[in-house]
PDB file of N, CA and C in Angstrom:
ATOM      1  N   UNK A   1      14.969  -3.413   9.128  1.00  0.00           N
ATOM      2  CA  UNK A   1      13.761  -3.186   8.342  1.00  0.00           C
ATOM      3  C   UNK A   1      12.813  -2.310   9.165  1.00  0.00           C
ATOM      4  N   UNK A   2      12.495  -1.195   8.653  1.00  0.00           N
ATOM      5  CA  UNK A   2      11.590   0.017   9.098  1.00  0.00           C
ATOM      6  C   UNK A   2      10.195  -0.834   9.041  1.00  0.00           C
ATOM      7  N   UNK A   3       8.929  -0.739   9.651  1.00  0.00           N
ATOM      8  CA  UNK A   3       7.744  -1.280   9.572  1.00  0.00           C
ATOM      9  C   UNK A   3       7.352  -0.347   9.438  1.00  0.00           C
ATOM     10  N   UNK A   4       6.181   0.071   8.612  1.00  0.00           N
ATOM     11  CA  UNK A   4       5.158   1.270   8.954  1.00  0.00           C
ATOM     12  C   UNK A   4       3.323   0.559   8.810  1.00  0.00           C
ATOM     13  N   UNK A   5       2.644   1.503   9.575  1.00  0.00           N
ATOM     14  CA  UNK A   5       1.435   0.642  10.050  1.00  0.00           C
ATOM     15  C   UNK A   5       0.460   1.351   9.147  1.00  0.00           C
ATOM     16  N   UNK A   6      -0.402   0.732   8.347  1.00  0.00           N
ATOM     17  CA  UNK A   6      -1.584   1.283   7.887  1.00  0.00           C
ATOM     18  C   UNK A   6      -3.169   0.972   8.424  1.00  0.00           C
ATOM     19  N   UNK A   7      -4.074   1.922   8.530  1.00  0.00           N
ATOM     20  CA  UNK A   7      -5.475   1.476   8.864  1.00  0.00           C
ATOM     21  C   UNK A   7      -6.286   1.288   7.359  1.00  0.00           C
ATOM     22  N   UNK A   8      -7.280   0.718   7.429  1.00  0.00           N
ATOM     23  CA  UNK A   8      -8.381   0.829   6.499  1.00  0.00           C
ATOM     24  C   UNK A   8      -9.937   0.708   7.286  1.00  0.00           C
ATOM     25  N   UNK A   9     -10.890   0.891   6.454  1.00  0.00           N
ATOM     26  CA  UNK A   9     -11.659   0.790   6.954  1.00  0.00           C
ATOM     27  C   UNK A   9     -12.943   0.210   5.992  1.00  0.00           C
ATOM     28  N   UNK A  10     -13.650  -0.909   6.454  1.00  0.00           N
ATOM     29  CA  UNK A  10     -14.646  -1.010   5.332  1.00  0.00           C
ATOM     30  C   UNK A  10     -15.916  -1.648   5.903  1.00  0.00           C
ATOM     31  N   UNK A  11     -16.898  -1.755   5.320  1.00  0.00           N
ATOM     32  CA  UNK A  11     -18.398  -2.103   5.899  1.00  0.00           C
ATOM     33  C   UNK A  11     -19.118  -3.778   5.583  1.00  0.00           C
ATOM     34  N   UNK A  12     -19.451  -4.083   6.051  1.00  0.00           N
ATOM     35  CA  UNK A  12     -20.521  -5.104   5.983  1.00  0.00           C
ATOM     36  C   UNK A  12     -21.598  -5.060   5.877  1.00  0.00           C
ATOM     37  N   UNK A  13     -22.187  -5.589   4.524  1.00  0.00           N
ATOM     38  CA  UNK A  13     -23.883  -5.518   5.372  1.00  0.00           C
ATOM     39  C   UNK A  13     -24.663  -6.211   6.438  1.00  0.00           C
ATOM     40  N   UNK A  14     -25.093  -5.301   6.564  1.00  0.00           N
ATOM     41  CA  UNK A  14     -26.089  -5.459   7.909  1.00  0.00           C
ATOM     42  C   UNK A  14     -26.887  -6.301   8.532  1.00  0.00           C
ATOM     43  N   UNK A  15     -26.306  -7.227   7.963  1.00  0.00           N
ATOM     44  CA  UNK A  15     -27.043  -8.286   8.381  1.00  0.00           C
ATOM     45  C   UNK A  15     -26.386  -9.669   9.599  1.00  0.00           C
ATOM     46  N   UNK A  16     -26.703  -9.936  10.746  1.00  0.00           N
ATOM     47  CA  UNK A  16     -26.319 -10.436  11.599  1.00  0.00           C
ATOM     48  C   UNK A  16     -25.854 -12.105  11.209  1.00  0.00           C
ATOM     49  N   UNK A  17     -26.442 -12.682  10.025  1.00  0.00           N
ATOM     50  CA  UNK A  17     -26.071 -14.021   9.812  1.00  0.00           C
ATOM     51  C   UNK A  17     -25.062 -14.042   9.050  1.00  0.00           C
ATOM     52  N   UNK A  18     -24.932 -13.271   7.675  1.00  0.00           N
ATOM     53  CA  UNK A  18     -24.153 -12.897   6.735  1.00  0.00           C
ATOM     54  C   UNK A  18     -22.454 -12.302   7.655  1.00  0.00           C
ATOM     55  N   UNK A  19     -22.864 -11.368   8.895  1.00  0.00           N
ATOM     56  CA  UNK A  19     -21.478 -10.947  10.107  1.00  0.00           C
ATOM     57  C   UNK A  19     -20.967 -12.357  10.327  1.00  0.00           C
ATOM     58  N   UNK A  20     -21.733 -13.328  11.026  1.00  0.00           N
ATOM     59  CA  UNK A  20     -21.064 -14.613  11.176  1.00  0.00           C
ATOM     60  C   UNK A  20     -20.412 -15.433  10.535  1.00  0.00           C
ATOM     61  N   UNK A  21     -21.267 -15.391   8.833  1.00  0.00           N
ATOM     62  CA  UNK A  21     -20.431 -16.148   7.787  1.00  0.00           C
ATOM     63  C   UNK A  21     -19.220 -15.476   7.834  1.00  0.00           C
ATOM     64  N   UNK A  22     -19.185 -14.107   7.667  1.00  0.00           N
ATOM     65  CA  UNK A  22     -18.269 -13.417   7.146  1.00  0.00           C
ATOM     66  C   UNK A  22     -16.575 -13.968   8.447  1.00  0.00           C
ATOM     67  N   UNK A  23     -17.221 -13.763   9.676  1.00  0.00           N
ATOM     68  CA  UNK A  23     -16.167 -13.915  10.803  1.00  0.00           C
ATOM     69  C   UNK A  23     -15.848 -15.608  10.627  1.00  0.00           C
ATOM     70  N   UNK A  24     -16.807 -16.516  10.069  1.00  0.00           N
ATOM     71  CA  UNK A  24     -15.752 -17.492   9.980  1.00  0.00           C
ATOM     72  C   UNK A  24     -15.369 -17.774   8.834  1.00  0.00           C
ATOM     73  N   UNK A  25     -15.495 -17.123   7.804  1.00  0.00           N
ATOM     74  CA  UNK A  25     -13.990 -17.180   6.369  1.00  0.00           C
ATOM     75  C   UNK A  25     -12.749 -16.579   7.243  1.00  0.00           C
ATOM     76  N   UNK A  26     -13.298 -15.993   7.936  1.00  0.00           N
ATOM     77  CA  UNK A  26     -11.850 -15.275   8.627  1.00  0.00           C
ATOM     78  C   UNK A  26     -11.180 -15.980   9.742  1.00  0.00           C
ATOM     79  N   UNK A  27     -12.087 -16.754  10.201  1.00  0.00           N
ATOM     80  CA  UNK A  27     -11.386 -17.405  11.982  1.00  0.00           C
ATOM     81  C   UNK A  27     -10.348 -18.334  11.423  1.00  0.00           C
ATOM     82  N   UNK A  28      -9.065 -18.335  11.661  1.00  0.00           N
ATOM     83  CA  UNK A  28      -7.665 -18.677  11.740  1.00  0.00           C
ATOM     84  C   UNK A  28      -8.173 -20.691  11.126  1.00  0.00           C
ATOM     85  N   UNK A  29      -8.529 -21.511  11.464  1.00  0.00           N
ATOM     86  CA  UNK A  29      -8.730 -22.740  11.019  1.00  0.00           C
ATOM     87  C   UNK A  29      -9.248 -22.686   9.177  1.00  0.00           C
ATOM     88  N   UNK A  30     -10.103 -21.316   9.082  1.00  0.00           N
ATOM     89  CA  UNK A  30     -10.794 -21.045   7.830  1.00  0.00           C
ATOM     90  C   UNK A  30      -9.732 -20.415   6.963  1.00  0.00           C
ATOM     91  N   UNK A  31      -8.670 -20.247   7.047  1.00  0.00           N
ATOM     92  CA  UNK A  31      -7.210 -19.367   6.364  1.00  0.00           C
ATOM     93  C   UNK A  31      -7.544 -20.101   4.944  1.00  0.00           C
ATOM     94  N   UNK A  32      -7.451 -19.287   3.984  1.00  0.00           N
ATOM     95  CA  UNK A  32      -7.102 -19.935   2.584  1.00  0.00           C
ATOM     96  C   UNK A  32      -5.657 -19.415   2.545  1.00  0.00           C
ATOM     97  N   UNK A  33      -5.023 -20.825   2.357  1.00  0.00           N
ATOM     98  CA  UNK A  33      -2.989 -20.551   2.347  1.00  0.00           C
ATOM     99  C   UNK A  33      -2.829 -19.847   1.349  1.00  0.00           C
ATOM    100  N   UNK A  34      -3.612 -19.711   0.138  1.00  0.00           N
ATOM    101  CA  UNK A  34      -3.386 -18.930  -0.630  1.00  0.00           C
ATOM    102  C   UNK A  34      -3.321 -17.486  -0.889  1.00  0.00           C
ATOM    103  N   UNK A  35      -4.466 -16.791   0.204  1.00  0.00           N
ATOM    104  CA  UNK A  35      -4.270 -15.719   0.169  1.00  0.00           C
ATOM    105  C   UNK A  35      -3.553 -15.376   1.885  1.00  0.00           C
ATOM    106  N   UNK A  36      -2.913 -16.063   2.522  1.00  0.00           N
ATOM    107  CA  UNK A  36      -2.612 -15.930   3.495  1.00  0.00           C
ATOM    108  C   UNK A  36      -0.999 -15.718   2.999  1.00  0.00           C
ATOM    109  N   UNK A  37      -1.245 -16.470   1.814  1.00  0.00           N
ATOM    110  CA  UNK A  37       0.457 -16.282   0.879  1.00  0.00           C
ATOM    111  C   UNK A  37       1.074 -15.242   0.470  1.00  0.00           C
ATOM    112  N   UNK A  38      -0.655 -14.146  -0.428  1.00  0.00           N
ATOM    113  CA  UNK A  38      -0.333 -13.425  -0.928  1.00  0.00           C
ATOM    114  C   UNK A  38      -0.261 -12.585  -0.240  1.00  0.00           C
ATOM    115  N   UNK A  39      -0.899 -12.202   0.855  1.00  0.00           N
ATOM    116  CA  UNK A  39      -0.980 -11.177   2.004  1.00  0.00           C
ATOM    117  C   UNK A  39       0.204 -10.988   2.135  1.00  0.00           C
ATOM    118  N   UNK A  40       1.455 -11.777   2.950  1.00  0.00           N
ATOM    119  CA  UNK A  40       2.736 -12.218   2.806  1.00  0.00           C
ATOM    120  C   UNK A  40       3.800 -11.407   1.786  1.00  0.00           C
ATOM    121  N   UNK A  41       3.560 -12.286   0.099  1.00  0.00           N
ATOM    122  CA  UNK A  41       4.294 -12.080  -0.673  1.00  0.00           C
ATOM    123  C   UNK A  41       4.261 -10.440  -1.186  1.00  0.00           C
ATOM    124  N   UNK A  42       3.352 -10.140  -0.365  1.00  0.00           N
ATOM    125  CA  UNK A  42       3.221  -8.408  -0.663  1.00  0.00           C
ATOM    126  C   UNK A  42       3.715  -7.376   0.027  1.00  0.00           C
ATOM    127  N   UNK A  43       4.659  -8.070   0.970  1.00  0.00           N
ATOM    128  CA  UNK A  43       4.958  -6.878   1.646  1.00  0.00           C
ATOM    129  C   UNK A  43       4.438  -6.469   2.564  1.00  0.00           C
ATOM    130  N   UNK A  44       2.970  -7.650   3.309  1.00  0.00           N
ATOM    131  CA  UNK A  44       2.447  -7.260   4.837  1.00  0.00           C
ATOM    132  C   UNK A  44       3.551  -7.826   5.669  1.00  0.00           C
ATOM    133  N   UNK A  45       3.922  -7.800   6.814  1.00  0.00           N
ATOM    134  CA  UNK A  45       4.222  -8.200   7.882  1.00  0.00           C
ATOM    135  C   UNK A  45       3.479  -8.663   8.982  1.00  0.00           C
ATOM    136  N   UNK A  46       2.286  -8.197   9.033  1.00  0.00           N
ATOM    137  CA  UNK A  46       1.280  -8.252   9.792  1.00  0.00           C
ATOM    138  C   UNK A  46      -0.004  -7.722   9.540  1.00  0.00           C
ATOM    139  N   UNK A  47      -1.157  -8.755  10.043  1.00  0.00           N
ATOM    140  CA  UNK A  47      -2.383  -7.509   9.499  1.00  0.00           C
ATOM    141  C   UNK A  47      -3.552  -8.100  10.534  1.00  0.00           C
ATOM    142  N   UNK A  48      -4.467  -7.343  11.567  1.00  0.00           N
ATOM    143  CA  UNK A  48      -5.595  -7.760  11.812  1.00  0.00           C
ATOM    144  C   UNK A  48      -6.978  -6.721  11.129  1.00  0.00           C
ATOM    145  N   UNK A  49      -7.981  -7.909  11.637  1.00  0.00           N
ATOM    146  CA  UNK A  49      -8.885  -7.279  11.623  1.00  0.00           C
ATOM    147  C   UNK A  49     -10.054  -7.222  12.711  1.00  0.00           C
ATOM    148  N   UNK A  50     -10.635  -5.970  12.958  1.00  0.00           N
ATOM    149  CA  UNK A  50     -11.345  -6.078  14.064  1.00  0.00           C
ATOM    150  C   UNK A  50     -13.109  -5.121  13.667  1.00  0.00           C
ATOM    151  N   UNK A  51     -13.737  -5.787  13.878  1.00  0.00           N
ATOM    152  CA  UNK A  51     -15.306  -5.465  13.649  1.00  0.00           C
ATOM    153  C   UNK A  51     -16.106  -5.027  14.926  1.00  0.00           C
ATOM    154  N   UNK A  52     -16.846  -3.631  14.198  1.00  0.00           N
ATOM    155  CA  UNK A  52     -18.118  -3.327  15.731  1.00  0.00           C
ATOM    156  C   UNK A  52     -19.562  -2.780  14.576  1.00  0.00           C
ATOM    157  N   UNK A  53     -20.174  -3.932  15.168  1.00  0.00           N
ATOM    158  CA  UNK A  53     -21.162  -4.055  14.316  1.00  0.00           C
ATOM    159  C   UNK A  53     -21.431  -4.363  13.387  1.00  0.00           C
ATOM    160  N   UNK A  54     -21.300  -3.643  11.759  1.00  0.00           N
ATOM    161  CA  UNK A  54     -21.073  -3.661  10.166  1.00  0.00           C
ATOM    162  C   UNK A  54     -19.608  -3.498  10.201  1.00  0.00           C
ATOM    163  N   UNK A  55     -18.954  -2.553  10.930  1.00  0.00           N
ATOM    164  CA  UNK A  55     -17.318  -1.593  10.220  1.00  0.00           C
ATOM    165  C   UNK A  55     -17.052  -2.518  10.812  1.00  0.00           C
ATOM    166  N   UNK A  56     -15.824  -2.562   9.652  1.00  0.00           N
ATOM    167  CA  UNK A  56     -14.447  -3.427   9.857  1.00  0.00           C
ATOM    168  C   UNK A  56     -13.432  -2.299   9.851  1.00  0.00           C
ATOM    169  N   UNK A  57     -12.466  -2.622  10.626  1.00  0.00           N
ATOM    170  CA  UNK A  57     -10.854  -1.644  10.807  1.00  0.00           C
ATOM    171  C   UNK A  57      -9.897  -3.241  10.700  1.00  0.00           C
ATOM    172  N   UNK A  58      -8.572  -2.571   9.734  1.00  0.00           N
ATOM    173  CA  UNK A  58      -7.922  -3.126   9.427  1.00  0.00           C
ATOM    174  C   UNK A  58      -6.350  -2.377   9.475  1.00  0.00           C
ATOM    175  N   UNK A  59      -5.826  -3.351  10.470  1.00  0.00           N
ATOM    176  CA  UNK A  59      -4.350  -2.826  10.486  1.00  0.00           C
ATOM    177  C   UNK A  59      -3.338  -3.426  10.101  1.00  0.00           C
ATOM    178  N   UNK A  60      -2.292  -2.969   9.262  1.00  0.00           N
ATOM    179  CA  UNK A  60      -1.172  -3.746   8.717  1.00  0.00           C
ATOM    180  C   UNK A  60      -0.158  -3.220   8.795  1.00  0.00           C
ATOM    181  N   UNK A  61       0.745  -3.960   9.155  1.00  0.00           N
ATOM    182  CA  UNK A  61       2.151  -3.591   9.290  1.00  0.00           C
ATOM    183  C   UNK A  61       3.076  -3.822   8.085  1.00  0.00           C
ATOM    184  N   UNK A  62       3.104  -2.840   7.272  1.00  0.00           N
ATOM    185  CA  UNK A  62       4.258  -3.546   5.859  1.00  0.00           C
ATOM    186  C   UNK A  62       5.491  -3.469   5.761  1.00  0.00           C
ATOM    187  N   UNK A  63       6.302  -3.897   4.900  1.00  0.00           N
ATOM    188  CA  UNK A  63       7.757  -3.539   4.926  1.00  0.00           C
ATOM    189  C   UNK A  63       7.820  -2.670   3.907  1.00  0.00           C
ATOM    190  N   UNK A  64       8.839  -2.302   3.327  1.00  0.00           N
ATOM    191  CA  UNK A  64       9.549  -0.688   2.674  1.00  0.00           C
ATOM    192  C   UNK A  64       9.216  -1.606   1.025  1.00  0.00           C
ATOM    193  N   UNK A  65       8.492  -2.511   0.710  1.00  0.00           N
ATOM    194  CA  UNK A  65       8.393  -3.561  -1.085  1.00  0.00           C
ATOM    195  C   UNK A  65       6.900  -3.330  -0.698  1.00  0.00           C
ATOM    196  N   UNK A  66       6.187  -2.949   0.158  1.00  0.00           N
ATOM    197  CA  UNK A  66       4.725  -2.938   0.050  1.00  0.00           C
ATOM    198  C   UNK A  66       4.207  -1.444  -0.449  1.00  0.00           C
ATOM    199  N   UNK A  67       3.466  -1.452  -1.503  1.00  0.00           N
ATOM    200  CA  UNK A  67       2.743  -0.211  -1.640  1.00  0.00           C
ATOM    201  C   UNK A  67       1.122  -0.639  -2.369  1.00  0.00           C
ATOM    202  N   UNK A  68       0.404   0.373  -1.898  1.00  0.00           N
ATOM    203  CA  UNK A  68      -1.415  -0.309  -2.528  1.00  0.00           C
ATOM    204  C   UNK A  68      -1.176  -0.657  -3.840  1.00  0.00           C
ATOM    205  N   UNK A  69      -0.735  -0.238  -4.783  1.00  0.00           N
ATOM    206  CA  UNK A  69      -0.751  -0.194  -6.537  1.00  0.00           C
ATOM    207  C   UNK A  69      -0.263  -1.467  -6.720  1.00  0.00           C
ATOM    208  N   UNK A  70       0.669  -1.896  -6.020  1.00  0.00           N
ATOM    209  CA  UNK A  70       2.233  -3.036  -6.666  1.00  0.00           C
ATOM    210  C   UNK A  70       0.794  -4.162  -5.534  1.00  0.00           C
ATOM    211  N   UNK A  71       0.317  -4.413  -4.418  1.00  0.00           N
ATOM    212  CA  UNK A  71      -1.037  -5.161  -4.276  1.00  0.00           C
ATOM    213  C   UNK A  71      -2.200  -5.330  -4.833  1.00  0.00           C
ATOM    214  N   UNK A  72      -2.177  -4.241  -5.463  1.00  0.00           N
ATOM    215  CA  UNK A  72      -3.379  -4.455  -6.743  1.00  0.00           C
ATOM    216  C   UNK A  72      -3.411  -5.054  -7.653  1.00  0.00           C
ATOM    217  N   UNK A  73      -1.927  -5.153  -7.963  1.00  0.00           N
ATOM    218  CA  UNK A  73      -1.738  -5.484  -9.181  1.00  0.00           C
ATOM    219  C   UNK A  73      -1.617  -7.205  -9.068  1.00  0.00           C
ATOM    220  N   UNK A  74      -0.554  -7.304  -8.101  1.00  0.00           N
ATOM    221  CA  UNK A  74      -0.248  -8.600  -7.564  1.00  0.00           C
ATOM    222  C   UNK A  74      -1.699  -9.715  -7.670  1.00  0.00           C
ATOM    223  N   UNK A  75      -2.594  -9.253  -7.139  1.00  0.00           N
ATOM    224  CA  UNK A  75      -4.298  -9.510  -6.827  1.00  0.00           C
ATOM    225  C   UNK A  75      -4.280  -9.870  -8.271  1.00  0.00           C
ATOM    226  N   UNK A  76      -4.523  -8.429  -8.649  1.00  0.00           N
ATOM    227  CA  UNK A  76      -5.314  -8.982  -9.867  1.00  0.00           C
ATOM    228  C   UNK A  76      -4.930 -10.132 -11.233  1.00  0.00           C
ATOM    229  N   UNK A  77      -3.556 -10.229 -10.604  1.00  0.00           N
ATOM    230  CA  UNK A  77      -2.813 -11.556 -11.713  1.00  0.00           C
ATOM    231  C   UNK A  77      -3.365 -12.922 -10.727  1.00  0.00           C
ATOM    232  N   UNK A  78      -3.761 -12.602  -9.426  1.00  0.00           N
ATOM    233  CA  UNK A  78      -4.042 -13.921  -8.749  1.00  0.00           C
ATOM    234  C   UNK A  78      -4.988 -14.592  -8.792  1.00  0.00           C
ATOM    235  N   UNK A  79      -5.476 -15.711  -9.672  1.00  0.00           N
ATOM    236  CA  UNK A  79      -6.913 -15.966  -9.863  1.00  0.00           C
ATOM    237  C   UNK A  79      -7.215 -16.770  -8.559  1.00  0.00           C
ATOM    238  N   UNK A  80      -6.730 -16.439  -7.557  1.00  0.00           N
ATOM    239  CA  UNK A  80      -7.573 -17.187  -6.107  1.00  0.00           C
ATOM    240  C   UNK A  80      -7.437 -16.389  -5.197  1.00  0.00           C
ATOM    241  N   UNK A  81      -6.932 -15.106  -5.416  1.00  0.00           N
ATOM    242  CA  UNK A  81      -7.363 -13.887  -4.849  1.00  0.00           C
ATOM    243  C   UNK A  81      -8.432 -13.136  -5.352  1.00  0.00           C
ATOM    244  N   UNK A  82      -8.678 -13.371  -6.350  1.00  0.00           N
ATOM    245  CA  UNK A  82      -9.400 -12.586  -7.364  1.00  0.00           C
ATOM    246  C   UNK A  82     -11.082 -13.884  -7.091  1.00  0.00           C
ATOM    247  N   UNK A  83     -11.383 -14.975  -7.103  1.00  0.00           N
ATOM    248  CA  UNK A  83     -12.002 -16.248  -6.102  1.00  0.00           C
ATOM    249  C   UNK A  83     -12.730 -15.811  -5.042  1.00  0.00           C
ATOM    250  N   UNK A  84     -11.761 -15.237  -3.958  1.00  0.00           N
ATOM    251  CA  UNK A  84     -12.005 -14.490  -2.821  1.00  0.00           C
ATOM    252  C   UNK A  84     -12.352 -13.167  -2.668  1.00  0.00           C
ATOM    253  N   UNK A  85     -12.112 -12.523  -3.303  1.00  0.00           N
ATOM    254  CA  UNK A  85     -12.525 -10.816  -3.193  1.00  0.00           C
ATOM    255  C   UNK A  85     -13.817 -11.052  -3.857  1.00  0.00           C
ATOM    256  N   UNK A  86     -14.715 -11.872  -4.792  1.00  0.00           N
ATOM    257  CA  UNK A  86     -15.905 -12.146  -5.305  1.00  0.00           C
ATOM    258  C   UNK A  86     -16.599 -12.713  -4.203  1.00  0.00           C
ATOM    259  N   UNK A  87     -15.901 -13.292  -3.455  1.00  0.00           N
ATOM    260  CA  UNK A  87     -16.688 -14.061  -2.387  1.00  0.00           C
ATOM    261  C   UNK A  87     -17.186 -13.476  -1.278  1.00  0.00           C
ATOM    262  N   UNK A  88     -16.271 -12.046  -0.954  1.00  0.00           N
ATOM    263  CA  UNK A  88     -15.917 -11.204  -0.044  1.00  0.00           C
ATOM    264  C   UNK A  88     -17.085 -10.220  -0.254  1.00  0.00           C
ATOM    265  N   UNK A  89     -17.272 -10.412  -1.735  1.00  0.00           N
ATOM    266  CA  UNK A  89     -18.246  -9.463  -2.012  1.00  0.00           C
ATOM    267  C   UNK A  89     -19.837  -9.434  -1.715  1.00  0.00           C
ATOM    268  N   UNK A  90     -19.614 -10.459  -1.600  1.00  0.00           N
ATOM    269  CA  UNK A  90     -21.745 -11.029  -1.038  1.00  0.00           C
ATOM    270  C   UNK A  90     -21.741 -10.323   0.168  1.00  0.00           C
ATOM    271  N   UNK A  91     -20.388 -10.354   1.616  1.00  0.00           N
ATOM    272  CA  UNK A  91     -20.550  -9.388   2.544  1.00  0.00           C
ATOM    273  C   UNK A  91     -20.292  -7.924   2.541  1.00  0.00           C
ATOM    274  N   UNK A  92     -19.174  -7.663   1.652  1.00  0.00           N
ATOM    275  CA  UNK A  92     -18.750  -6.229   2.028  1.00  0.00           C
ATOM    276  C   UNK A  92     -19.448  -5.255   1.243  1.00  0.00           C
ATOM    277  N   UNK A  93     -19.521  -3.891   2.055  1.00  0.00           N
ATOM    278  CA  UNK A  93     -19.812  -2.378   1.474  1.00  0.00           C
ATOM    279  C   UNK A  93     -19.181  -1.986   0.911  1.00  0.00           C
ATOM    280  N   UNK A  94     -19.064  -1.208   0.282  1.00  0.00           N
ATOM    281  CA  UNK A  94     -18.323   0.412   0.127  1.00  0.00           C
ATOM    282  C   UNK A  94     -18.495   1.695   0.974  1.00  0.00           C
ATOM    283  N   UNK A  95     -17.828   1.932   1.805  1.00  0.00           N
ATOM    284  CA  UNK A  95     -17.835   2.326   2.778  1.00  0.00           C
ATOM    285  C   UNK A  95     -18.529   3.575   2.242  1.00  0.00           C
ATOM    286  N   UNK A  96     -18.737   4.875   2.931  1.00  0.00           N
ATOM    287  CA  UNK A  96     -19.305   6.138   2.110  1.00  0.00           C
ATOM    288  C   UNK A  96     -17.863   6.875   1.702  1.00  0.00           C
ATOM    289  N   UNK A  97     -17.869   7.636   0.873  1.00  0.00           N
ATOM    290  CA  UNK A  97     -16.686   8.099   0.248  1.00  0.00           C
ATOM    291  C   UNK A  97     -15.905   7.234  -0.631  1.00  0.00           C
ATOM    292  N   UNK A  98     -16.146   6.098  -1.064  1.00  0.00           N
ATOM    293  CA  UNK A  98     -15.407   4.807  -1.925  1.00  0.00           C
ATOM    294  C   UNK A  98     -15.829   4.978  -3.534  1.00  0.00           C
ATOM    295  N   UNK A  99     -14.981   4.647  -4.243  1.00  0.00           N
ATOM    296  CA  UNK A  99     -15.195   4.889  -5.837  1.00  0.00           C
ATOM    297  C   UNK A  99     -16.136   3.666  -6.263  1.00  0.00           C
ATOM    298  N   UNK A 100     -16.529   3.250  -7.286  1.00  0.00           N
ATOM    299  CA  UNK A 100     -16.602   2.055  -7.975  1.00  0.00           C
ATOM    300  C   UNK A 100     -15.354   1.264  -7.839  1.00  0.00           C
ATOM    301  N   UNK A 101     -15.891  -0.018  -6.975  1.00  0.00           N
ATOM    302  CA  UNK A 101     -14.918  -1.290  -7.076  1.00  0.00           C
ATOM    303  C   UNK A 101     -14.292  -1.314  -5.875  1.00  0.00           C
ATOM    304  N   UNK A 102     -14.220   0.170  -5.051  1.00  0.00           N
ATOM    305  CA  UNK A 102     -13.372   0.202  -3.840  1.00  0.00           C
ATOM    306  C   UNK A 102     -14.203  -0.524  -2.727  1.00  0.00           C
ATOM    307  N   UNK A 103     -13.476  -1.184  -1.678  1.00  0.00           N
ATOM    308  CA  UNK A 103     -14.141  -1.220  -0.108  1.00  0.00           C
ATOM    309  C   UNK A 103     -13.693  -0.931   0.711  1.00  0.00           C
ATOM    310  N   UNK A 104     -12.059  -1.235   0.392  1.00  0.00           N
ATOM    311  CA  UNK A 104     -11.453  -0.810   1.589  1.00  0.00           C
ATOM    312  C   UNK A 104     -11.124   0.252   1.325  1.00  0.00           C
ATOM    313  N   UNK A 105     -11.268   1.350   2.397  1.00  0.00           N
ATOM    314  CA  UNK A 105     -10.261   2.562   2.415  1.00  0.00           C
ATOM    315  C   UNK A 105      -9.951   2.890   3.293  1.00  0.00           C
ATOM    316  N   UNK A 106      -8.445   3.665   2.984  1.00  0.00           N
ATOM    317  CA  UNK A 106      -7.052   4.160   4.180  1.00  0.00           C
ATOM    318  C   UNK A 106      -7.977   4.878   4.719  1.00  0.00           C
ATOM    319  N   UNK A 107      -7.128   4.824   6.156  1.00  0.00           N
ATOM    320  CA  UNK A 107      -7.967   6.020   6.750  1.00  0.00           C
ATOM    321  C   UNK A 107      -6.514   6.882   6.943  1.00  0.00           C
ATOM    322  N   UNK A 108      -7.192   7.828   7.769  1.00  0.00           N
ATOM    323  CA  UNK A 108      -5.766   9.489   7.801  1.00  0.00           C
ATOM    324  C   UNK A 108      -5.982   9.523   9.513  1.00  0.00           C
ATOM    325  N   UNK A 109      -4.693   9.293   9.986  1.00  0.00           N
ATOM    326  CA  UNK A 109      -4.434   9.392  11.530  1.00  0.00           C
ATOM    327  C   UNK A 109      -4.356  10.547  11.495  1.00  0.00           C
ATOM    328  N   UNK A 110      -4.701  11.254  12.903  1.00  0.00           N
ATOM    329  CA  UNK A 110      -5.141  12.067  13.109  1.00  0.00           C
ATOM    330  C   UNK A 110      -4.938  12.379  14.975  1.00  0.00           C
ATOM    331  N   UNK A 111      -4.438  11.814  15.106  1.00  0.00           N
ATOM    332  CA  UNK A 111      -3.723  11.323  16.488  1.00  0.00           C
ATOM    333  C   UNK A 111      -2.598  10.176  16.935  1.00  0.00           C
ATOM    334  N   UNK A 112      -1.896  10.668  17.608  1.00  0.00           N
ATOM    335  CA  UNK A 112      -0.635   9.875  18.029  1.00  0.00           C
ATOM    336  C   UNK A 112      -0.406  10.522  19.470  1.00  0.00           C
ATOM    337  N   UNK A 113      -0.002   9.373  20.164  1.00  0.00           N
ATOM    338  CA  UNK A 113       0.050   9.912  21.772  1.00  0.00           C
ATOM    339  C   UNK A 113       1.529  10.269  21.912  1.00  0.00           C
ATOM    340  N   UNK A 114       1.421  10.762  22.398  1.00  0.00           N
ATOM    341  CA  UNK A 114       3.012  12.079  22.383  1.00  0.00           C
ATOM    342  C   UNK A 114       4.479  11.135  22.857  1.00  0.00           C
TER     343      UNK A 114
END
């Protein structure tokens, strides 16, 4: 099985109490199995996330059954993914350049060490 790695990138608001809530929905004891399922049943292999300041960067490792559309879709039949991305929403931005509804977005590498 080939892995290939994706980044994203998305924002928080700015606010220092709202950063903390936000880091403990996320700290490993706070896991909802449910979307720790779907993360999974989609074709991640792996995924962190790492914050400086507001931005969040997000890396995932998927297998060759993962693509954004076939996760979107997956989501949006999930009513406890769909729970969580509302919940997600009291913290997160839209980064600049994001449509209506978007937060996360790919980013474009632009370097690789030889």
């Amino acid at each position: 099985m080939n892995a290939k790695r994706l980044c994203y990138v998305c924002d928080l608001v700015d606010d220092p109490k709202l950063i903390e809530e936000y880091k403990r929905y996320h700290a490993k004891e706070n896991a909802w199995p449910e979307i720790t399922k779907s993360i999974r049943d989609s074709g991640i292999i792996d995924l962190e996330i790492y914050i400086l300041a507001n931005r969040l960067f997000m890396i995932m490792e998927v297998d060759e059954t993962f693509t954004p559309e076939r996760k979107q879709m997956m989501d949006a039949a999930n009513p406890k993914v769909q729970e969580w991305e509302k919940l997600m929403w009291q913290f997160q931005l839209a980064p600049p350049g994001a449509k209506e509804g978007e937060k996360w977005l790919p980013m474009e590498q632009i370097y690789k060490l030889p």
